[in-house]
Protein backbone atom coordinates (compact mmCIF):
# COMPACT_ATOMS: atom_id res chain seq x y z
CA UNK A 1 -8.46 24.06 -62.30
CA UNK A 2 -12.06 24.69 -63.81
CA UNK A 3 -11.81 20.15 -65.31
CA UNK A 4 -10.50 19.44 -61.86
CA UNK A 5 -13.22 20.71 -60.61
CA UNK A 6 -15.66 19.24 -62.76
CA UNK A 7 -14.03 15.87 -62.40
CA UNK A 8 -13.77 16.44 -58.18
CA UNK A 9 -18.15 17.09 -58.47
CA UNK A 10 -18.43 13.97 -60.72
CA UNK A 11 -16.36 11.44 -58.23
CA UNK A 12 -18.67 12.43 -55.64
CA UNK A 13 -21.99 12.16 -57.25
CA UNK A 14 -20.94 9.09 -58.26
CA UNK A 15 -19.91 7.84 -54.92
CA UNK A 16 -23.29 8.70 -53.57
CA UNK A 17 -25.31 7.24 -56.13
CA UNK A 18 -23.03 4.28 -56.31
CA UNK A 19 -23.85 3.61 -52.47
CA UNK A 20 -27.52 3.99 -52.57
CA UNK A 21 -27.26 1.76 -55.86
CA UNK A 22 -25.61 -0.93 -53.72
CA UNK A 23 -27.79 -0.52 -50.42
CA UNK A 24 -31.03 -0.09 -51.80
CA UNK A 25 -31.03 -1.53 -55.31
CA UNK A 26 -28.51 -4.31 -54.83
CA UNK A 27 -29.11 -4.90 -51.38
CA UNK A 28 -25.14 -5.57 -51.13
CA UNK A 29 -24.30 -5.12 -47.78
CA UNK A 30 -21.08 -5.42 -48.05
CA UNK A 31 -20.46 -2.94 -51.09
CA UNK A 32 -22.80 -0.58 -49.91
CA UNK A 33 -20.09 -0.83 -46.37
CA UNK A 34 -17.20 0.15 -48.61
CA UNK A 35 -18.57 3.40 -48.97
CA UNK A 36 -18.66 4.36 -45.55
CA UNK A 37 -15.98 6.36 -43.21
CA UNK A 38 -15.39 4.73 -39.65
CA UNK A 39 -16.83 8.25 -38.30
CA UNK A 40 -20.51 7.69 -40.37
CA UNK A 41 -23.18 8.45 -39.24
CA UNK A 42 -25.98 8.20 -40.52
CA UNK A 43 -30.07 9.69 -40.30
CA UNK A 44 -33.40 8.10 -41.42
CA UNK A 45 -36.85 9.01 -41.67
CA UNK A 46 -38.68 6.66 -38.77
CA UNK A 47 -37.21 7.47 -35.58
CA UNK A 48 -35.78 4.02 -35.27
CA UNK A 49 -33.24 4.78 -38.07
CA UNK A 50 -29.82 6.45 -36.18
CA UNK A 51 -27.01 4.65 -37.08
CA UNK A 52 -23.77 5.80 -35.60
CA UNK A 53 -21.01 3.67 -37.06
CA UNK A 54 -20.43 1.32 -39.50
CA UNK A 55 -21.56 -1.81 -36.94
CA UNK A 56 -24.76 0.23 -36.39
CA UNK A 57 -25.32 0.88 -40.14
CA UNK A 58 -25.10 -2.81 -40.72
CA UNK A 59 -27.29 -3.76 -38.18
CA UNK A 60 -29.77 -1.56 -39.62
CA UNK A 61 -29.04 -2.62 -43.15
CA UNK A 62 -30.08 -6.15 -42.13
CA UNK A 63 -32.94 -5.30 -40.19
CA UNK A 64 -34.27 -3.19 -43.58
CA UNK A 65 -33.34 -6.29 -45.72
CA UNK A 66 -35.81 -8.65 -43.72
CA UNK A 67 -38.13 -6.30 -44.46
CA UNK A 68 -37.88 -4.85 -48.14
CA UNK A 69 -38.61 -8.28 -50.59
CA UNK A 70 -37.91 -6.00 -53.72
CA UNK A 71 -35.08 -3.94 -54.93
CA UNK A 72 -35.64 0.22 -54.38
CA UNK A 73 -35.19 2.44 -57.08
CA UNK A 74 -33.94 6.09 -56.93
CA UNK A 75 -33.08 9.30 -58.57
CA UNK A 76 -31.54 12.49 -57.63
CA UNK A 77 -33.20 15.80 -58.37
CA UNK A 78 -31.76 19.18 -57.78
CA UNK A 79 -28.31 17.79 -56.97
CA UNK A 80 -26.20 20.91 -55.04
CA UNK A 81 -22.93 20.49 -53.86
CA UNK A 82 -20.81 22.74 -51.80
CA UNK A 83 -16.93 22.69 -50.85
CA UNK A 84 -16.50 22.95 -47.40
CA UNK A 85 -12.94 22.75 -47.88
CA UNK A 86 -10.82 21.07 -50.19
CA UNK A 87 -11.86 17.54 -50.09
CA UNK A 88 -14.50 17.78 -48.64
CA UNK A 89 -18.17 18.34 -49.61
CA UNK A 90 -22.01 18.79 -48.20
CA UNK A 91 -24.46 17.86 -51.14
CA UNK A 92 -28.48 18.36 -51.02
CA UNK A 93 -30.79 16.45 -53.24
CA UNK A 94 -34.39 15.21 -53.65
CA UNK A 95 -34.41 12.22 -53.96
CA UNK A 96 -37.65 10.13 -55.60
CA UNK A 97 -37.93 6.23 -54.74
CA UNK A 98 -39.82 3.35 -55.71
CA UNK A 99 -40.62 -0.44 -55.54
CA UNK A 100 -42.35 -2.62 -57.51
CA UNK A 101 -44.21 -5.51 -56.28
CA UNK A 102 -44.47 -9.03 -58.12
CA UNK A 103 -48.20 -8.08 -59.15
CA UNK A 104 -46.98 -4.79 -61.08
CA UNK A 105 -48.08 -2.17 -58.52
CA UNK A 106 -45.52 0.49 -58.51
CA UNK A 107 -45.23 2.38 -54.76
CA UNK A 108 -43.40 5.80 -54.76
CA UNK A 109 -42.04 8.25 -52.33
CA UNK A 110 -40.03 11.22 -52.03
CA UNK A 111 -37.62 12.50 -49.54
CA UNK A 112 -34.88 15.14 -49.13
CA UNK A 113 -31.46 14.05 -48.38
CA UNK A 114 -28.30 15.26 -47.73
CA UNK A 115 -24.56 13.82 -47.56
CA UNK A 116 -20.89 15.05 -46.03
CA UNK A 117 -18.08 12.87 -47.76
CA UNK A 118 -14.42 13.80 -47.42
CA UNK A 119 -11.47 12.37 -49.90
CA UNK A 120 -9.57 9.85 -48.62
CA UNK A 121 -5.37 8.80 -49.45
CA UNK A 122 -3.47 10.19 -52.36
CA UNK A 123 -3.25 10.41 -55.23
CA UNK A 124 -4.24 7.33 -58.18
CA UNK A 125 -5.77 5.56 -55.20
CA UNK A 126 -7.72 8.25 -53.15
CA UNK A 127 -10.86 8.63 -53.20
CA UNK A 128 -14.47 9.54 -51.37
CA UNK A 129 -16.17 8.08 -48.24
CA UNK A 130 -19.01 9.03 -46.91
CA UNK A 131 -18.92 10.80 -43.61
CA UNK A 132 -23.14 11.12 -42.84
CA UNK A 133 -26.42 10.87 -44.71
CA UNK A 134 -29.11 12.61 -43.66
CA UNK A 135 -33.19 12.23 -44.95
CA UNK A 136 -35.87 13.85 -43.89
CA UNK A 137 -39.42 14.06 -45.07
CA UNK A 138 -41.16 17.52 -45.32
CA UNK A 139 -43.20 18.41 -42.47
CA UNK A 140 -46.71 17.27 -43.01
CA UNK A 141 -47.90 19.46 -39.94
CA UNK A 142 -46.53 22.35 -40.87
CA UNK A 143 -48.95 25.32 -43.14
CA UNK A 144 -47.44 27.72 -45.39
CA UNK A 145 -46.19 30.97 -43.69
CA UNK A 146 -44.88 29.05 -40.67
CA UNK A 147 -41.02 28.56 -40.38
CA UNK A 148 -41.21 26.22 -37.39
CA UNK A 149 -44.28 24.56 -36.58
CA UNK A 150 -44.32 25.87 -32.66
CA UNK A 151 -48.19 25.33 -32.71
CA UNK A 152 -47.25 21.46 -31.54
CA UNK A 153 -46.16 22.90 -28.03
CA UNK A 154 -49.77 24.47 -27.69
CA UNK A 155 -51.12 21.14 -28.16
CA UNK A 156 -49.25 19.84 -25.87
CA UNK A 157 -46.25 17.94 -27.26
CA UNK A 158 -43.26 19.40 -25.49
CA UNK A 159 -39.59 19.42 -27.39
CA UNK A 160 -37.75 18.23 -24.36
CA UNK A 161 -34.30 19.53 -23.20
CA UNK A 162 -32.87 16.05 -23.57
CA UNK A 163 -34.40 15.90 -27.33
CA UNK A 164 -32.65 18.92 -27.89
CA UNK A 165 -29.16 17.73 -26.68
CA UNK A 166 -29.90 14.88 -28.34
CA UNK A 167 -30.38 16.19 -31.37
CA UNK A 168 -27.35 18.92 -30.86
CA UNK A 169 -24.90 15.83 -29.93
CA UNK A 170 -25.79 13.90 -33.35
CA UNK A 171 -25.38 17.18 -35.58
CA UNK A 172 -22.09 17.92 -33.88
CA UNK A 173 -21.31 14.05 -34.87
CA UNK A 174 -22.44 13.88 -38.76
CA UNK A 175 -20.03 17.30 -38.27
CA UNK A 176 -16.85 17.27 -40.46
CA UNK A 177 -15.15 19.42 -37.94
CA UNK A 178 -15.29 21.16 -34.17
CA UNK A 179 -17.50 23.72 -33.48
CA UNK A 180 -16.67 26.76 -31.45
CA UNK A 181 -18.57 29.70 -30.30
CA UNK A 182 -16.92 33.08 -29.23
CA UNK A 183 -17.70 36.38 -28.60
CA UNK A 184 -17.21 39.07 -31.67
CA UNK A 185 -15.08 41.28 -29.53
CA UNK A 186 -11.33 41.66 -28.96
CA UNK A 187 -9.74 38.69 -28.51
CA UNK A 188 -12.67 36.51 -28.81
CA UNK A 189 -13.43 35.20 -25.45
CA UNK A 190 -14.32 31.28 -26.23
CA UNK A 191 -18.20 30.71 -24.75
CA UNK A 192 -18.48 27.45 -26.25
CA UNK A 193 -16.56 24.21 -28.08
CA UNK A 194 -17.67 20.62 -28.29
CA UNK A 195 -15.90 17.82 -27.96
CA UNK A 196 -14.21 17.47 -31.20
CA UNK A 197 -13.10 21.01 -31.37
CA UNK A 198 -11.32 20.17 -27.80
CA UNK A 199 -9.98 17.01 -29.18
CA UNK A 200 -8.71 19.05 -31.89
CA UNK A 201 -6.70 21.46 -29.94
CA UNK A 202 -5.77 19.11 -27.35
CA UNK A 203 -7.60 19.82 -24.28
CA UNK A 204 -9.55 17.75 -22.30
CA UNK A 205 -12.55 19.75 -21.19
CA UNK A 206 -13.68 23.25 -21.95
CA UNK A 207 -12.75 24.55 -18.11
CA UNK A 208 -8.96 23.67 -19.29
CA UNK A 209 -9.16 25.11 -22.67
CA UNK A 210 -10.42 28.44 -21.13
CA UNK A 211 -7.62 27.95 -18.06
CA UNK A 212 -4.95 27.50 -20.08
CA UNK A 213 -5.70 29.97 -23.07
CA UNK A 214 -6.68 32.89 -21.04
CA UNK A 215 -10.26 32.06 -22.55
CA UNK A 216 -9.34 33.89 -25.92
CA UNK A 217 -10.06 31.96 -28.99
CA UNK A 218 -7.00 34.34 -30.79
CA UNK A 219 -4.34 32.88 -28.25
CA UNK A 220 -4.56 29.56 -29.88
CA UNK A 221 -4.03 31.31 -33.49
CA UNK A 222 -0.89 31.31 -34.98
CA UNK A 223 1.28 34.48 -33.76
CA UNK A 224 2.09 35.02 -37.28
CA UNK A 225 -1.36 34.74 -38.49
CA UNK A 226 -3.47 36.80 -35.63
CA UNK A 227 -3.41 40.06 -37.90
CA UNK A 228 -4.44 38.05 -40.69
CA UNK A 229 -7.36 35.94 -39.08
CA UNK A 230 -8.35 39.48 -37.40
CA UNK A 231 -8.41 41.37 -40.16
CA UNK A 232 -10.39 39.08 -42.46
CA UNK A 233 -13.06 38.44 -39.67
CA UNK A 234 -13.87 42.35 -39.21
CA UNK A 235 -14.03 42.85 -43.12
CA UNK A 236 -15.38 39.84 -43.81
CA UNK A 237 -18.36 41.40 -41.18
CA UNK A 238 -18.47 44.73 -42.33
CA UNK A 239 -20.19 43.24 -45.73
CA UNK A 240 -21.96 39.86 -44.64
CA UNK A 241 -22.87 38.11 -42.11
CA UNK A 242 -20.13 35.15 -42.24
CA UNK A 243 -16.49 34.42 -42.81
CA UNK A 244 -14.64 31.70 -44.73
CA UNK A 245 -10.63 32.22 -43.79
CA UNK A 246 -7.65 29.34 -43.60
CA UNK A 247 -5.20 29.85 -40.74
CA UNK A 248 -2.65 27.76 -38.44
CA UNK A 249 -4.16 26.61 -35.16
CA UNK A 250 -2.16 26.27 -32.22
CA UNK A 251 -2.45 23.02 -29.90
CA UNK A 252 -2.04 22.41 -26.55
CA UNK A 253 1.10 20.37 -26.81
CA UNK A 254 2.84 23.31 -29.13
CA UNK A 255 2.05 21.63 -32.06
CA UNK A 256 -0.04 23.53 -34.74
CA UNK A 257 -2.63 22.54 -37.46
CA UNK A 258 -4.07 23.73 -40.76
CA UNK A 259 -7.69 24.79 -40.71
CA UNK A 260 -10.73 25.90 -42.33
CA UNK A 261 -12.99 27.89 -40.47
CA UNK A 262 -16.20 28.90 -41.69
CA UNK A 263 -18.22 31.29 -39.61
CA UNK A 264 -21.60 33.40 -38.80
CA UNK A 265 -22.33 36.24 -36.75
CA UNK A 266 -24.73 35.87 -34.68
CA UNK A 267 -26.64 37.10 -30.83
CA UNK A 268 -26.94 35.70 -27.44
CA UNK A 269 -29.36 35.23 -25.41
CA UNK A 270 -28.63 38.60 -23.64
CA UNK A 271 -28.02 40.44 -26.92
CA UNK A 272 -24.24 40.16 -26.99
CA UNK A 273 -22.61 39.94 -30.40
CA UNK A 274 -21.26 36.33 -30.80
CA UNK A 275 -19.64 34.33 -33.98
CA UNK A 276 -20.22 30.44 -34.42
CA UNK A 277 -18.04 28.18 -36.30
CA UNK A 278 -17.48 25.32 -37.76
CA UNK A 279 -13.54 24.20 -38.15
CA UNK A 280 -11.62 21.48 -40.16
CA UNK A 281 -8.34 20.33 -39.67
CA UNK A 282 -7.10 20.47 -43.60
CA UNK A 283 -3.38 20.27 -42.20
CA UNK A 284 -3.15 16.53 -44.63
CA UNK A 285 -4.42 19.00 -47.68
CA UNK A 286 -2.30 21.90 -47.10
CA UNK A 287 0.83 19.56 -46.97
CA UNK A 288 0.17 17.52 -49.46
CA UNK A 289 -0.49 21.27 -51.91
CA UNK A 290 2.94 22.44 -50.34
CA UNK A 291 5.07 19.14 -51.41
CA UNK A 292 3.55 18.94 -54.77
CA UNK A 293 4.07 22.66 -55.33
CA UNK A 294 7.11 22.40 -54.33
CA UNK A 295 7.95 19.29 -56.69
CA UNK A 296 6.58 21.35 -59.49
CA UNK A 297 8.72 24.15 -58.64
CA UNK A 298 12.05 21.74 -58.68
CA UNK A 299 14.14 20.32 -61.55
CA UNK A 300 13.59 17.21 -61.99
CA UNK A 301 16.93 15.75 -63.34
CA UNK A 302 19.19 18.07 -60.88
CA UNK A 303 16.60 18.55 -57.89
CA UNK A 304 17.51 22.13 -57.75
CA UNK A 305 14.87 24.90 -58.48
CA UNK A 306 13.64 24.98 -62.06
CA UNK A 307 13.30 28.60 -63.85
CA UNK A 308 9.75 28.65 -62.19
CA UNK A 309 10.47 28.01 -59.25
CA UNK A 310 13.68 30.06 -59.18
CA UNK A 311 12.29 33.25 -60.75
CA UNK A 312 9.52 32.87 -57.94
CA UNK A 313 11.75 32.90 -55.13
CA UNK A 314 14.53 35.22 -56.71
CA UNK A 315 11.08 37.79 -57.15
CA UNK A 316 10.03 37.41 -53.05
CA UNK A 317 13.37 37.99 -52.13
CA UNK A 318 14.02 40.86 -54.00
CA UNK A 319 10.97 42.65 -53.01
CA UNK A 320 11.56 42.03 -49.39
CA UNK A 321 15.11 43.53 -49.35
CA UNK A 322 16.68 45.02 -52.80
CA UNK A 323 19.96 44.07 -52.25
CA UNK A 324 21.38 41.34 -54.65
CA UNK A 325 24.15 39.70 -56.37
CA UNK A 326 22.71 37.73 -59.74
CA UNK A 327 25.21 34.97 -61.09
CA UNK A 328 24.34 33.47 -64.58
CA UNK A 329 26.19 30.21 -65.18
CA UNK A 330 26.93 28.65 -68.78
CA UNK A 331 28.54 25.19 -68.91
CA UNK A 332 30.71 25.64 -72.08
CA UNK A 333 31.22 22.82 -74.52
CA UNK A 334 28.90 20.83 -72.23
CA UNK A 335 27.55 19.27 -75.52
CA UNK A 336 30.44 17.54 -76.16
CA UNK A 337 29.81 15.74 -72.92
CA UNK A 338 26.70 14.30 -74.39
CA UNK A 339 28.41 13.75 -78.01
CA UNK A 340 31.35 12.04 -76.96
CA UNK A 341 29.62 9.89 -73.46
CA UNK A 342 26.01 9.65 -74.11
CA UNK A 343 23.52 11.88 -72.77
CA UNK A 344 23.07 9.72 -69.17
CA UNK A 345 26.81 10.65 -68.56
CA UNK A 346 25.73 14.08 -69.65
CA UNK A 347 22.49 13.45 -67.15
CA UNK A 348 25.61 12.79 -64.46
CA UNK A 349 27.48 15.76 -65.05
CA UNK A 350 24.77 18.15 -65.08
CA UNK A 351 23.74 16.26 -61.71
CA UNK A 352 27.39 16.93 -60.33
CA UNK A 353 27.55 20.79 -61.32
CA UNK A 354 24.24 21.30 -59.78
CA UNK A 355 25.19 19.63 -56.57
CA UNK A 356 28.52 21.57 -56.10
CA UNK A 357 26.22 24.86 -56.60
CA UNK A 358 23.82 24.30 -53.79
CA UNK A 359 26.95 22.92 -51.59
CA UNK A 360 28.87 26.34 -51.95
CA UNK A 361 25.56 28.56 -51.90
CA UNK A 362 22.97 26.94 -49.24
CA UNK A 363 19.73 28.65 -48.72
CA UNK A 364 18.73 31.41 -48.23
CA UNK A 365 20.66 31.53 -51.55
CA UNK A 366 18.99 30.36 -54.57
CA UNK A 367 20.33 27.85 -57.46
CA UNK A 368 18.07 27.15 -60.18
CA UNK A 369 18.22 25.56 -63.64
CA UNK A 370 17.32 27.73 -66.30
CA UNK A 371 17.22 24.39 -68.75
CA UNK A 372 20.01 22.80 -70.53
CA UNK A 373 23.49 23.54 -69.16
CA UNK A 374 22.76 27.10 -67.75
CA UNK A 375 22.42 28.02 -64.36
CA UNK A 376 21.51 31.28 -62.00
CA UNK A 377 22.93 31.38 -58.57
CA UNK A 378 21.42 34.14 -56.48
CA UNK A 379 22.90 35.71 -53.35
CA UNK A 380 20.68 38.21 -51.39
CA UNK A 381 23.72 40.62 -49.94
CA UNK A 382 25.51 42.70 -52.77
CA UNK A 383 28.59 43.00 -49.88
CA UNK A 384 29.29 39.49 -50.59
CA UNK A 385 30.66 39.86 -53.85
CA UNK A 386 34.24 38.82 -52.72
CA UNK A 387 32.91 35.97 -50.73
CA UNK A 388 30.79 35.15 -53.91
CA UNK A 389 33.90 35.11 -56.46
CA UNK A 390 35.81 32.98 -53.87
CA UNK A 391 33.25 30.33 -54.28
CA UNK A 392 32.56 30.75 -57.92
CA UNK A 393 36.26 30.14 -58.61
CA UNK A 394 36.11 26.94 -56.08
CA UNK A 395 33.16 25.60 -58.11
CA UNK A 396 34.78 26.27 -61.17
CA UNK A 397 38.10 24.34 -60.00
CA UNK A 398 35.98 21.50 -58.98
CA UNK A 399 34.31 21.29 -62.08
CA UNK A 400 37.25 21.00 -64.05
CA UNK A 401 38.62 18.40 -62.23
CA UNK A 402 35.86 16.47 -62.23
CA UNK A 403 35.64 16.59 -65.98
CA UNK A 404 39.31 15.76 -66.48
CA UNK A 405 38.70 12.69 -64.30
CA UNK A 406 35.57 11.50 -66.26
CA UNK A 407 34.95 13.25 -69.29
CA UNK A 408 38.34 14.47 -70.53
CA UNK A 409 37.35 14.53 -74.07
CA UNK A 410 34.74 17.29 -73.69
CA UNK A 411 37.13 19.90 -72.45
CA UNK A 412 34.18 21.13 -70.71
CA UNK A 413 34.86 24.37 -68.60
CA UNK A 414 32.39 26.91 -66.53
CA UNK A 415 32.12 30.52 -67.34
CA UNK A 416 29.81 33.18 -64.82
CA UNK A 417 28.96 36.50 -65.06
CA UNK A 418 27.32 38.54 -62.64
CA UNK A 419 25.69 41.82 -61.48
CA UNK A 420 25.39 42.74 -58.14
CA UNK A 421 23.67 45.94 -56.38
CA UNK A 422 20.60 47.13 -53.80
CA UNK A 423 18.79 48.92 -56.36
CA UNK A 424 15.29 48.09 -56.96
CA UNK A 425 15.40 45.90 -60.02
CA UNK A 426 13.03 42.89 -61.27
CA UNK A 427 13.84 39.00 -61.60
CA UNK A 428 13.91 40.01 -65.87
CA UNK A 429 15.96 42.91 -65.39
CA UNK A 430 18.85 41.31 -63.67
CA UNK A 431 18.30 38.20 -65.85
CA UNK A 432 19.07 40.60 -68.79
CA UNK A 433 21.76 42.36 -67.16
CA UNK A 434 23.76 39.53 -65.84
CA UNK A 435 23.23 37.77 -69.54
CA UNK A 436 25.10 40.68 -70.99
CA UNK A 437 28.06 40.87 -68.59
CA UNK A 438 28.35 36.75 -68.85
CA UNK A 439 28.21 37.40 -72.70
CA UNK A 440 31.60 39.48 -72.06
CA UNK A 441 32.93 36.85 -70.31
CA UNK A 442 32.63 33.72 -73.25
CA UNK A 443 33.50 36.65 -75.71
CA UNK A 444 37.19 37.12 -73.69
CA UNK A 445 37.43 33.29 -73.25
CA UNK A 446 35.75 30.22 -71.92
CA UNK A 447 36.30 29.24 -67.84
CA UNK A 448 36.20 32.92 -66.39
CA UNK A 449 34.14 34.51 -64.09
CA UNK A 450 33.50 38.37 -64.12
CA UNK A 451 31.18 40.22 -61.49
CA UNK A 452 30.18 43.90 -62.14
CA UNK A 453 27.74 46.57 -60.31
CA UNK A 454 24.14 46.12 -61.98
């Protein structure tokens, strides 16, 4: 996990140096392009420089080229980069440029900068894009002890209203995700979302979220996770001031989403607790986690669970409900199979066993390879254990007939034995119980199947 990591922070330093390398050393327009999501958007230091799009960003890039005769050089100082959520990432930097001009003179100046990039498709070919750059200059204005320079309205510059939506609208924008506000009592009552949390959920304005949800930001959480989301919120508050929490969100067609919401308490104008945050749709991150964890929980020669994976489930199951019947199976003289066919016939076999296991014991029951020719089947109601024989006895019929018809030299056979019981008893406990009473079985004779209380 930790060289993951590592490797995740170097891709995207790279990707960000690598597109200031092409746009202001190179001047490649084109390469410098490549780098950029559809959704960029982008901030400079004159007031000129906005660029929202890719089409805008070139524009701009071409105006700047007209302009700067000599390549810009750069370097990043005090490079910090946070996860947001898996994939993607908010980094801050200083960064330090300069030109030089035919006669030598070397010009130099230093901004602050900061860049959202998200990873894009799968696997060997994914990788990042960059979602907004913003740079800024320090506040020449601005003395020590200040933390907004307010003295400008005195003098008689006013921030306007409109320069304020303005500037809400392009935040919202360089944004990886919707932004909702809502009230830190029961329920949270929504008092505000912006357009791409709406588009996110599905509504069309905020009057039809609130219509339609009863105006409680819980209602379009998950039933199942409410407690959760809840519960993490109020402790999360009870030591800090914000949350981080992952949680299904429910959209206005029925349809639900992954997310990551990150969020702060905060007050309102009238002094009424309120929580604003900011909220990602990860649902492409959390499925693509969920099918590889569940490839790396599956065999990969018979497709059914491997020990892993089967020792896993077997485990939740039991300590749900302690009720259980615990089959080990042992292909006997299965060797011979590979000895006398080659090992893709025994591939085949192995492939056909495994099959007729998960046709005569569907989910919720569990069939898992162990490795080699052994098997556990388990079955999560101890009053099935005539039911369970039945079908043990058909799998074992099949299996013999199946060898006789393709692999008649090995003389290949199944033998089972079982526990059964309700109990509370661990995934290694049965394991080592059922071994025993299948031990009984191959010392009485190959092809039998024995069952006994745990």
């Amino acid at each position: 996990m930790l060289l993951m990591q590592l490797q995740d922070e170097g891709d995207v330093f790279e990707t960000v140096c690598g597109f200031f390398q092409s746009y202001l050393t190179m001047g490649d327009e084109e390469e410098a392009l490549s780098y950029l999501s559809p959704r960029f958007h982008g901030i400079g230091i004159r007031e000129s420089e906005v660029a929202i799009g890719r089409e805008e960003f070139r524009q701009m890039f071409r105006q700047e080229q007209q302009i700067l005769l000599e390549p810009v050089y750069f370097r990043l100082e005090g490079w910090e980069q946070n996860t947001v959520a898996p994939g993607f990432h908010v980094c801050f930097a200083h960064m330090e440029m300069w030109t030089i001009s035919p006669q030598g003179e070397e010009a130099t100046y230093r901004v602050r900068m900061s860049v959202t990039l998200h990873r894009e498709g799968e696997g060997n070919t994914s990788r990042y894009v960059i979602d907004g750059v913003h740079l800024s200059e320090a506040s020449r204005r601005q003395e020590e002890g200040e933390i907004f320079p307010f003295r400008l309205a005195e003098e008689g510059a006013q921030f306007s209203r409109q320069v304020g939506q303005e500037l809400q609208r392009i935040v919202s924008q360089v944004m990886p995700g919707g932004i909702v506000g809502s009230y830190a009592e029961e329920g949270f009552p929504f008092y505000v979302a912006n357009q791409k949390m709406l588009r996110m959920m599905g509504y069309d304005s905020f009057p039809q979220l609130m219509e339609e949800t009863g105006g409680l930001m819980l209602s379009v959480v998950h039933p199942e996770d409410r407690e959760f989301v809840v519960n993490a919120v109020n402790n999360s508050f009870r030591t800090g001031e914000q949350y981080e929490i992952q949680y299904r969100l429910c959209r206005k067609d029925g349809s639900c989403i992954w997310v990551h919401d990150i969020g702060r308490k905060t007050v309102d104008g009238e002094g009424r607790g309120a929580i604003i945050s900011v909220v990602i749709d990860i649902s492409q991150q959390v499925n693509t986690k969920n099918h590889l964890e569940k490839e790396l929980a599956l065999d990969f020669l018979t497709g059914v669970r491997n020990r892993k994976g089967g020792e896993e489930q077997i485990s939740r199951m039991l300590q749900e409900k302690p009720d259980y019947l615990f089959v080990m199976i042992d292909l006997d003289n299965f060797k011979q199979v590979n000895d006398s066919y080659g090992h893709d016939q025994g591939d085949r076999a192995l492939q056909y066993a495994a099959g007729e296991m998960e046709a005569l014991f569907p989910e919720p029951d569990v069939v898992c390879r162990l490795g080699g020719d052994e098997f556990i089947i388990f079955v999560g109601a101890s009053s099935q254990v005539e039911e369970t024989r039945e079908k043990l006895q058909k799998l074992l019929c099949r299996y013999v007939r199946k060898m006789e018809e393709c692999w008649p030299l090995a003389h290949s056979t199944i033998s089972a034995g079982g526990v059964y019981g309700d109990q509370p008893m661990t995934f290694a406990q049965l394991y080592k119980r059922a071994d025993q009473v299948l031990y009984q079985v191959k010392q009485k004779g190959k092809g039998r199947i024995q069952l006994s209380p745990a």
